[in-house]
N, C-alpha and C. Protein backbone atom coordinates (compact mmCIF):
# COMPACT_ATOMS: atom_id res chain seq x y z
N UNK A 1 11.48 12.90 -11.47
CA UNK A 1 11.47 11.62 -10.81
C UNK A 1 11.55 10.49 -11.82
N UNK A 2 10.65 10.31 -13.19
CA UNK A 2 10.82 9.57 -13.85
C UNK A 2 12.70 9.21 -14.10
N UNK A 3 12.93 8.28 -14.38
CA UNK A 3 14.01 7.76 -14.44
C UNK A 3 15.26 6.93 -13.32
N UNK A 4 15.95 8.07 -12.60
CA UNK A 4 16.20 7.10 -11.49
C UNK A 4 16.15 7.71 -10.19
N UNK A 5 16.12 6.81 -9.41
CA UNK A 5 16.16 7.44 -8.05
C UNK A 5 16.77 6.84 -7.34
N UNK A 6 17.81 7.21 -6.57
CA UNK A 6 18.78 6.73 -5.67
C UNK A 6 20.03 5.69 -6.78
N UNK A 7 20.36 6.28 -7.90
CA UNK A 7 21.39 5.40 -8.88
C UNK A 7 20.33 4.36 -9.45
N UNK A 8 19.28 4.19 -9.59
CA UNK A 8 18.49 2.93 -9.62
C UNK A 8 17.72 3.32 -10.62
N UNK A 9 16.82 2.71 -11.73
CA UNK A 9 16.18 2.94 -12.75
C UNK A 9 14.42 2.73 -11.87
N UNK A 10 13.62 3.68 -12.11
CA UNK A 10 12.46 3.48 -11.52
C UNK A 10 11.32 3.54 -12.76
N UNK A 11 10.32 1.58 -12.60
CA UNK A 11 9.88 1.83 -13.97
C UNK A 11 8.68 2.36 -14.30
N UNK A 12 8.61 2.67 -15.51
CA UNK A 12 7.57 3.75 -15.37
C UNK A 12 6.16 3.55 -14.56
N UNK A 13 5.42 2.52 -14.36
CA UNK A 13 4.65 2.70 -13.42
C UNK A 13 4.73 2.76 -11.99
N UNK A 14 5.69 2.73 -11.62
CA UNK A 14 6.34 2.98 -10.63
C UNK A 14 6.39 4.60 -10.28
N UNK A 15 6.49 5.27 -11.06
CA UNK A 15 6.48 6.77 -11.20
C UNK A 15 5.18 6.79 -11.40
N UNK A 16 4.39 6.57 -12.04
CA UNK A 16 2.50 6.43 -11.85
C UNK A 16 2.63 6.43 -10.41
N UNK A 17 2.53 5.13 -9.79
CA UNK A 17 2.07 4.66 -8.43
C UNK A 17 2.79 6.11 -7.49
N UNK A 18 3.71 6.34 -7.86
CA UNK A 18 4.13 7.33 -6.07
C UNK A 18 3.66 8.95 -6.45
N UNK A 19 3.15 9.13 -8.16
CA UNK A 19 2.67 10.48 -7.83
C UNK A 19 1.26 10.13 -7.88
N UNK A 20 0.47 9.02 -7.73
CA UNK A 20 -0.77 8.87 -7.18
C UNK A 20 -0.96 9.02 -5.92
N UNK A 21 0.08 8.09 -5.43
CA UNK A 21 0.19 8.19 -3.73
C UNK A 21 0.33 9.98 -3.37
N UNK A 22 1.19 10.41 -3.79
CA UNK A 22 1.40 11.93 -3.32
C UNK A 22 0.38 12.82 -3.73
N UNK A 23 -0.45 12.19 -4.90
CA UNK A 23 -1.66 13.15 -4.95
C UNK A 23 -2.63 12.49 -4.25
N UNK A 24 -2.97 11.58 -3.79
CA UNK A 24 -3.57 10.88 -2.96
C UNK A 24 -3.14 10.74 -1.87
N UNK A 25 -2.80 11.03 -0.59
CA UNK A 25 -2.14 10.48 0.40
C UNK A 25 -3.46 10.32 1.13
N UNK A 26 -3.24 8.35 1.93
CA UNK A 26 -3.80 7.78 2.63
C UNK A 26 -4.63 6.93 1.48
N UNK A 27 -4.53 6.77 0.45
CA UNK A 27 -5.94 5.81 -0.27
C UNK A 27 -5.56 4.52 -0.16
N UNK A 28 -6.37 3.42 -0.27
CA UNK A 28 -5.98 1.74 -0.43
C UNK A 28 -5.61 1.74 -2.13
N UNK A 29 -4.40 0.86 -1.78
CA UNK A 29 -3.46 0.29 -3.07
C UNK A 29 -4.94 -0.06 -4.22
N UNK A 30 -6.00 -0.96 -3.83
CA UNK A 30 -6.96 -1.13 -4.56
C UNK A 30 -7.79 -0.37 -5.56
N UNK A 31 -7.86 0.87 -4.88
CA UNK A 31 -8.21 2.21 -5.71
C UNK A 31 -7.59 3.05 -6.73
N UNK A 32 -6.21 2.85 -6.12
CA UNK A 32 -4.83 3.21 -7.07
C UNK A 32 -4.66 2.22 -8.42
N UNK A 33 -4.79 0.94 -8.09
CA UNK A 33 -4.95 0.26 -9.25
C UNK A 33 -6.03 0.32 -10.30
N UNK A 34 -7.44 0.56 -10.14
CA UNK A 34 -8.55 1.24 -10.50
C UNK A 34 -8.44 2.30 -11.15
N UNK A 35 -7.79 2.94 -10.56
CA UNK A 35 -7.63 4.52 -11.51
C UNK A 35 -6.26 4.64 -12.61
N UNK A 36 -5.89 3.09 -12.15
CA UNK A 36 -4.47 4.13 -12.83
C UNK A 36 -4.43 2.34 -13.70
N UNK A 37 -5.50 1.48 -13.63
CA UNK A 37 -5.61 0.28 -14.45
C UNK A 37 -3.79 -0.27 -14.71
N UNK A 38 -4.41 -0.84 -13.40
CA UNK A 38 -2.90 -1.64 -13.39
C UNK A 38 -3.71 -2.67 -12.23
N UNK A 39 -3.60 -3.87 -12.20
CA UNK A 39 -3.67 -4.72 -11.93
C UNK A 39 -3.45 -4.62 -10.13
N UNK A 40 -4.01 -5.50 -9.15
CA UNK A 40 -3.38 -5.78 -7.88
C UNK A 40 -2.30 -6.00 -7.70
N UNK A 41 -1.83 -7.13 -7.90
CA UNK A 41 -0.60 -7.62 -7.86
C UNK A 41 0.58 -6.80 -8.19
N UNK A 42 0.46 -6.35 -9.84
CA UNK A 42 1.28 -4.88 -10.28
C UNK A 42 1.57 -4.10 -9.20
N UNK A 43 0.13 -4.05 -8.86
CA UNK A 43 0.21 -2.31 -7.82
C UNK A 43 0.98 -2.46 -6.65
N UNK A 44 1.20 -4.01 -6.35
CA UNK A 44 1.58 -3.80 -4.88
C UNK A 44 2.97 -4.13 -5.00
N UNK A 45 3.41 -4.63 -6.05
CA UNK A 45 5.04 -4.70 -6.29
C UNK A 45 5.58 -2.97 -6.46
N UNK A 46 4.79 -2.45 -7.16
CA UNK A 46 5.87 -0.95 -7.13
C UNK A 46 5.38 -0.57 -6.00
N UNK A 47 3.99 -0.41 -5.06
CA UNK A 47 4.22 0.14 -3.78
C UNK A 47 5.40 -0.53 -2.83
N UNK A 48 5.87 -2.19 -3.09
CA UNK A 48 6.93 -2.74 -2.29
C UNK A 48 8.21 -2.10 -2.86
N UNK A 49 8.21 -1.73 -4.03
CA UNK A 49 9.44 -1.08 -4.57
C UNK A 49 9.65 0.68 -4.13
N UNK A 50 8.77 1.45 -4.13
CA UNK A 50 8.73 2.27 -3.47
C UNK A 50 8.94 2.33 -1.78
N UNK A 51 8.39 1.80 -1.38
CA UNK A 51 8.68 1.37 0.31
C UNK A 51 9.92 1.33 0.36
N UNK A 52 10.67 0.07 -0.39
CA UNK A 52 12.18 0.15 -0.09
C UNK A 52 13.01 1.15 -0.36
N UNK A 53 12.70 1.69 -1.20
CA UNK A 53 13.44 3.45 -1.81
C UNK A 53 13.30 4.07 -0.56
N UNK A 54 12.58 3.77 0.25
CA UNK A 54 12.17 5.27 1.04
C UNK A 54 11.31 6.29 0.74
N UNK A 55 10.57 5.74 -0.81
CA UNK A 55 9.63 7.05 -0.91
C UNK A 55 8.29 6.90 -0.08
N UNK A 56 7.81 6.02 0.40
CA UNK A 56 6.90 5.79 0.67
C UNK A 56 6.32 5.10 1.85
N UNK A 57 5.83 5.53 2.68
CA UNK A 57 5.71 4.54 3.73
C UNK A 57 3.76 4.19 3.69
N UNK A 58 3.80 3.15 4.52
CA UNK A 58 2.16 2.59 5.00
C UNK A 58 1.73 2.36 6.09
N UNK A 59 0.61 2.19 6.29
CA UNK A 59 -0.35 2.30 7.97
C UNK A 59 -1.46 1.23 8.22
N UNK A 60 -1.33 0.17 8.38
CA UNK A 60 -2.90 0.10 8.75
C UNK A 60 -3.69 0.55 9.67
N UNK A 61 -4.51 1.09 8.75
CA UNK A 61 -6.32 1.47 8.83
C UNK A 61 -7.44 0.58 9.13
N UNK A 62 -7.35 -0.22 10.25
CA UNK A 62 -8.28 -1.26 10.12
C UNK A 62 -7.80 -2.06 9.58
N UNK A 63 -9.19 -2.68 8.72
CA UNK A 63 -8.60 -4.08 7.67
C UNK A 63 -7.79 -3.54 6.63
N UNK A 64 -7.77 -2.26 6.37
CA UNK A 64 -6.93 -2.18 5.24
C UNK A 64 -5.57 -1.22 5.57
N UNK A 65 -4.70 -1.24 4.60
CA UNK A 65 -3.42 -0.66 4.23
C UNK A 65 -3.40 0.40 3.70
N UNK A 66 -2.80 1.74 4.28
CA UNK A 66 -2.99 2.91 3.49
C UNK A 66 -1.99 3.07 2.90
N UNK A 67 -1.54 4.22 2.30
CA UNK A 67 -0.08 4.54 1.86
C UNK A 67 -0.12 5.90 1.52
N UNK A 68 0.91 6.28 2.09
CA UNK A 68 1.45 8.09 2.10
C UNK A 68 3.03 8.42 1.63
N UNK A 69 3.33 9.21 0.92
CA UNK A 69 4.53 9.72 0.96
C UNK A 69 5.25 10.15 2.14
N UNK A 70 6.44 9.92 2.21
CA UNK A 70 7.40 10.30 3.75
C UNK A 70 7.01 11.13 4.16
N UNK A 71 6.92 12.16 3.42
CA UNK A 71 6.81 13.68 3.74
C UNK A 71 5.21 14.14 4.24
N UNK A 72 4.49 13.58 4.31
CA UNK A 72 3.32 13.38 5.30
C UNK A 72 3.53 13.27 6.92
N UNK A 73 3.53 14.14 7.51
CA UNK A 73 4.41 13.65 8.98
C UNK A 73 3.37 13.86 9.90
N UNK A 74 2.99 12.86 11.07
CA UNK A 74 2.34 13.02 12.09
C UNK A 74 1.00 12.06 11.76
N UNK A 75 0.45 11.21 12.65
CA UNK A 75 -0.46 9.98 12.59
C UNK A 75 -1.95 11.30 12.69
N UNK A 76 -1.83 12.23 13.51
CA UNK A 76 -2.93 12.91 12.89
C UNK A 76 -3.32 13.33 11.49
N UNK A 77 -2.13 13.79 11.05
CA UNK A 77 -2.57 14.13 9.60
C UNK A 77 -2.49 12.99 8.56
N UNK A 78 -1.88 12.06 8.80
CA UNK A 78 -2.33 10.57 7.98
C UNK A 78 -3.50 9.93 8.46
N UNK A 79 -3.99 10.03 9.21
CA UNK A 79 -5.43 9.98 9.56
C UNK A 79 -6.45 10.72 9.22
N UNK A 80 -6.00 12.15 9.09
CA UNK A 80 -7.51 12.40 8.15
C UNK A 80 -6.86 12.45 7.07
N UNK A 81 -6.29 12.21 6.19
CA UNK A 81 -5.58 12.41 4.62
C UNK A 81 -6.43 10.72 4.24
N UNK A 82 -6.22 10.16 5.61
CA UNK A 82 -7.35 8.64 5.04
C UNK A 82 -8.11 8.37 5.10
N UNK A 83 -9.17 8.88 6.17
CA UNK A 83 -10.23 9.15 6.26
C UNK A 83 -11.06 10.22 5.10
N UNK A 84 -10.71 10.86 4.31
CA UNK A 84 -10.91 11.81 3.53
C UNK A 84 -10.92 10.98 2.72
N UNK A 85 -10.26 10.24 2.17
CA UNK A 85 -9.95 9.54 0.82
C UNK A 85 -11.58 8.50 0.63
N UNK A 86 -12.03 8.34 1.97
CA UNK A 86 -13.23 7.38 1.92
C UNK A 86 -14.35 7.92 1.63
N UNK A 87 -15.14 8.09 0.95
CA UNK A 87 -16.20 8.47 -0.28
C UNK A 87 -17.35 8.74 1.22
N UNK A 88 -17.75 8.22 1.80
CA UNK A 88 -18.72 8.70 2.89
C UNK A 88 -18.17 9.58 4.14
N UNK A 89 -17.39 9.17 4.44
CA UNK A 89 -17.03 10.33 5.84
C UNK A 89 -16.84 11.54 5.14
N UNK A 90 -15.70 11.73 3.72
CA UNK A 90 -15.90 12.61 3.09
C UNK A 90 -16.92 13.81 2.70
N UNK A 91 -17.96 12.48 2.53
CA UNK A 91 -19.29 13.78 2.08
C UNK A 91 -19.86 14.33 3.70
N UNK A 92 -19.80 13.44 4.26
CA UNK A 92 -20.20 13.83 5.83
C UNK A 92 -19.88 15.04 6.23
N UNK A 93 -18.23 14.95 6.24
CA UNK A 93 -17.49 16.29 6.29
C UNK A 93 -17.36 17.32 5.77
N UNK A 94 -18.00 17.23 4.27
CA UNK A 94 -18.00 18.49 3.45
C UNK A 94 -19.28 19.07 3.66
N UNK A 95 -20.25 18.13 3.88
CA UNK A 95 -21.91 18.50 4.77
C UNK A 95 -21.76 19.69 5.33
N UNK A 96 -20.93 19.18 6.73
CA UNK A 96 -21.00 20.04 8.17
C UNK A 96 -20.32 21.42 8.08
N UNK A 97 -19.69 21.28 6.88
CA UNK A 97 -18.55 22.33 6.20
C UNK A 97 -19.69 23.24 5.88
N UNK A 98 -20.77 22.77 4.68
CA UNK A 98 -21.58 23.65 4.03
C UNK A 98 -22.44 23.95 5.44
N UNK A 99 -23.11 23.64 5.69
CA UNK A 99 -23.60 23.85 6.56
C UNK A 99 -23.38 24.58 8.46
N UNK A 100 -21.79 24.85 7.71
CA UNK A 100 -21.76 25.41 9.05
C UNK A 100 -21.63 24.58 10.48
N UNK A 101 -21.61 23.38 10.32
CA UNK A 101 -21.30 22.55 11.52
C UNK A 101 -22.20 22.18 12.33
N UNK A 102 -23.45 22.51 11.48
CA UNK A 102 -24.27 22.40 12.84
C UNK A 102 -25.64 21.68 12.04
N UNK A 103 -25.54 20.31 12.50
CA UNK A 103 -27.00 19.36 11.82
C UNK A 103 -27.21 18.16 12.72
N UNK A 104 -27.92 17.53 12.15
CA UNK A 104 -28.73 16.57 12.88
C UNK A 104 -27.82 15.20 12.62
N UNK A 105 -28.09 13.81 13.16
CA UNK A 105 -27.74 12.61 12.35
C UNK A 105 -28.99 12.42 11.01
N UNK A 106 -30.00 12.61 11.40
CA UNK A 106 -31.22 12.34 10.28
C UNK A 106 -30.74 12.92 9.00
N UNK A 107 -30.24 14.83 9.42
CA UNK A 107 -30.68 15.27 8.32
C UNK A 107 -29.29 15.01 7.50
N UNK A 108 -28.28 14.49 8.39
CA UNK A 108 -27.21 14.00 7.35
C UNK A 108 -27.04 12.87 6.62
N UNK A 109 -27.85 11.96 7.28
CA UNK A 109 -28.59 10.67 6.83
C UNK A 109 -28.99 11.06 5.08
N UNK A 110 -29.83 12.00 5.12
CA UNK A 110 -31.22 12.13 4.37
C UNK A 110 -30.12 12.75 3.20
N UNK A 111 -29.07 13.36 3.10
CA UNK A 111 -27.82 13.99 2.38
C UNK A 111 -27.14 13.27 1.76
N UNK A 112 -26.67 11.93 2.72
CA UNK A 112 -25.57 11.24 2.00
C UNK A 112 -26.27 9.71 1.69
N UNK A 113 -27.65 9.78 2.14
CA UNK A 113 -28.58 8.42 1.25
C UNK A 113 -27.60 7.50 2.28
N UNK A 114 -27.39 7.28 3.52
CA UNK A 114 -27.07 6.12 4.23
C UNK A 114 -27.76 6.01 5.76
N UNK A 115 -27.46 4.91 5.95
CA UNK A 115 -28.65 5.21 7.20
C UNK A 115 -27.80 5.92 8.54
N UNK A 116 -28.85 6.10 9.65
CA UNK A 116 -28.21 7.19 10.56
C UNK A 116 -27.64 6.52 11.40
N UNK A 117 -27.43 4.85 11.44
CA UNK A 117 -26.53 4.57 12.09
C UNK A 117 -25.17 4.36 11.52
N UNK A 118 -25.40 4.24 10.32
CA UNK A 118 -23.96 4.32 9.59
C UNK A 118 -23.03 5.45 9.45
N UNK A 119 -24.01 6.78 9.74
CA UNK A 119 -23.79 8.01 10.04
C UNK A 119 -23.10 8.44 10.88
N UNK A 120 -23.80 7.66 12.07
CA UNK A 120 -23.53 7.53 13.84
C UNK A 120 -22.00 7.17 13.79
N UNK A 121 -21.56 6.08 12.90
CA UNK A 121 -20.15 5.59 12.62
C UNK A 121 -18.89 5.92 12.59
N UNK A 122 -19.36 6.70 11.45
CA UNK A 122 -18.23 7.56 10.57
C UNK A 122 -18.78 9.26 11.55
N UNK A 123 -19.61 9.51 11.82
CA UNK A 123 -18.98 11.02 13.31
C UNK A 123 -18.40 10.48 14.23
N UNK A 124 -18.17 9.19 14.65
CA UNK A 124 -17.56 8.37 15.44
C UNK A 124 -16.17 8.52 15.28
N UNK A 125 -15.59 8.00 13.97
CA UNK A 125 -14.49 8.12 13.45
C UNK A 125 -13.84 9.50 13.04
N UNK A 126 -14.64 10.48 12.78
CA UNK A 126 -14.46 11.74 12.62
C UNK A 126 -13.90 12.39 13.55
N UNK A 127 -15.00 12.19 14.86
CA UNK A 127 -14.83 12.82 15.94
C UNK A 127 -13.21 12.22 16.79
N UNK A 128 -13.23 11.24 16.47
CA UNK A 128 -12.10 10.42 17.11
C UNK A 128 -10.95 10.94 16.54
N UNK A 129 -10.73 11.37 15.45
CA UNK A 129 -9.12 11.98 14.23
C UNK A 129 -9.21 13.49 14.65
N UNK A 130 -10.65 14.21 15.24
CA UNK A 130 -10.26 15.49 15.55
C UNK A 130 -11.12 16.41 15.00
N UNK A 131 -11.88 15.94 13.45
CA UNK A 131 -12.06 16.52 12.35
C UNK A 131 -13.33 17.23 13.03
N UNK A 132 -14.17 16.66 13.67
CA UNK A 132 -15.70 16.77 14.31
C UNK A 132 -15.92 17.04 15.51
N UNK A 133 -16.52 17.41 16.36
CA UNK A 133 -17.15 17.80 17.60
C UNK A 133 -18.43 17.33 17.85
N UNK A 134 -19.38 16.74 18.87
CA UNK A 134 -20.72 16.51 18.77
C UNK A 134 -20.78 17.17 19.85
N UNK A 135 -22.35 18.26 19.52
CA UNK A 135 -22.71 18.52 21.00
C UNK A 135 -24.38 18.12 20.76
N UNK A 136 -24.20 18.18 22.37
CA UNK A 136 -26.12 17.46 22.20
C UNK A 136 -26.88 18.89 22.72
N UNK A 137 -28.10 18.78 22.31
CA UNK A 137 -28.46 19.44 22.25
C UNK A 137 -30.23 19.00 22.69
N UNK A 138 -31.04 19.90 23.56
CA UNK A 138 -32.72 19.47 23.02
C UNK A 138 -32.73 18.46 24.71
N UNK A 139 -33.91 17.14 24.14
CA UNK A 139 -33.41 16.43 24.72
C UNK A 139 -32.10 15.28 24.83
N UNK A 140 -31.81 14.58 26.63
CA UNK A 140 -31.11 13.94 26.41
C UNK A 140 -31.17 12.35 26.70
């Protein structure tokens, strides 16, 4: 990929930015710049330069902008590829993983050090992309 793509010279951070994106699919441009120390502004000119190539397309996520390679297909799976990328639903999900799927809001609370309504949130959002199931259980 380094060099050109489509007759066109692609510059080298430009080739940074889209194999971040492809090893990342779904993260905010903000994080990409962070890791790969390049500036905002930088970052969002080669993601606009990529966009126009066609390598790359974006989503908003809420307040923010994701970005995935083409070849990511279907709003389900760019939905959890972005949801994953977020440092708390993440651990949420790898929780219920270790654990077998089956816990409390408290005791996932008490795991990921946030409170259980913030918890309540993100199984909200979980449950909504597919990733999660809630059943109740006890009283109701």
């Amino acid at each position: 990929m380094i060099g050109e793509v489509k007759d066109q010279f692609v510059p080298y951070n430009t080739v940074r930015i889209y194999d971040y994106v492809k090893n990342n699919p779904g993260i905010h441009p903000r994080k990409k710049g962070r890791d790969l120390n390049i500036v905002n502004g930088d970052t969002q000119y080669h993601l606009d330069v990529l966009h126009k190539l066609g390598m790359i397309k974006s989503k908003r996520r809420g307040s923010y902008k994701v970005y995935y390679t083409v070849s990511i297909l279907g709003k389900r799976n760019e939905d959890i590829l972005a949801i994953l990328q977020q440092e708390t639903p993440c651990e949420i999900y790898y929780i219920l993983l270790e654990i077998q799927g089956r816990s409390t809001q408290g005791k996932i609370s008490r795991f990921v050090s946030v409170s259980a309504p913030t918890i309540n949130w993100h199984i909200s959002v979980l449950i909504n992309i597919g990733l999660v199931t809630r059943c109740r259980e006890g009283r109701l």
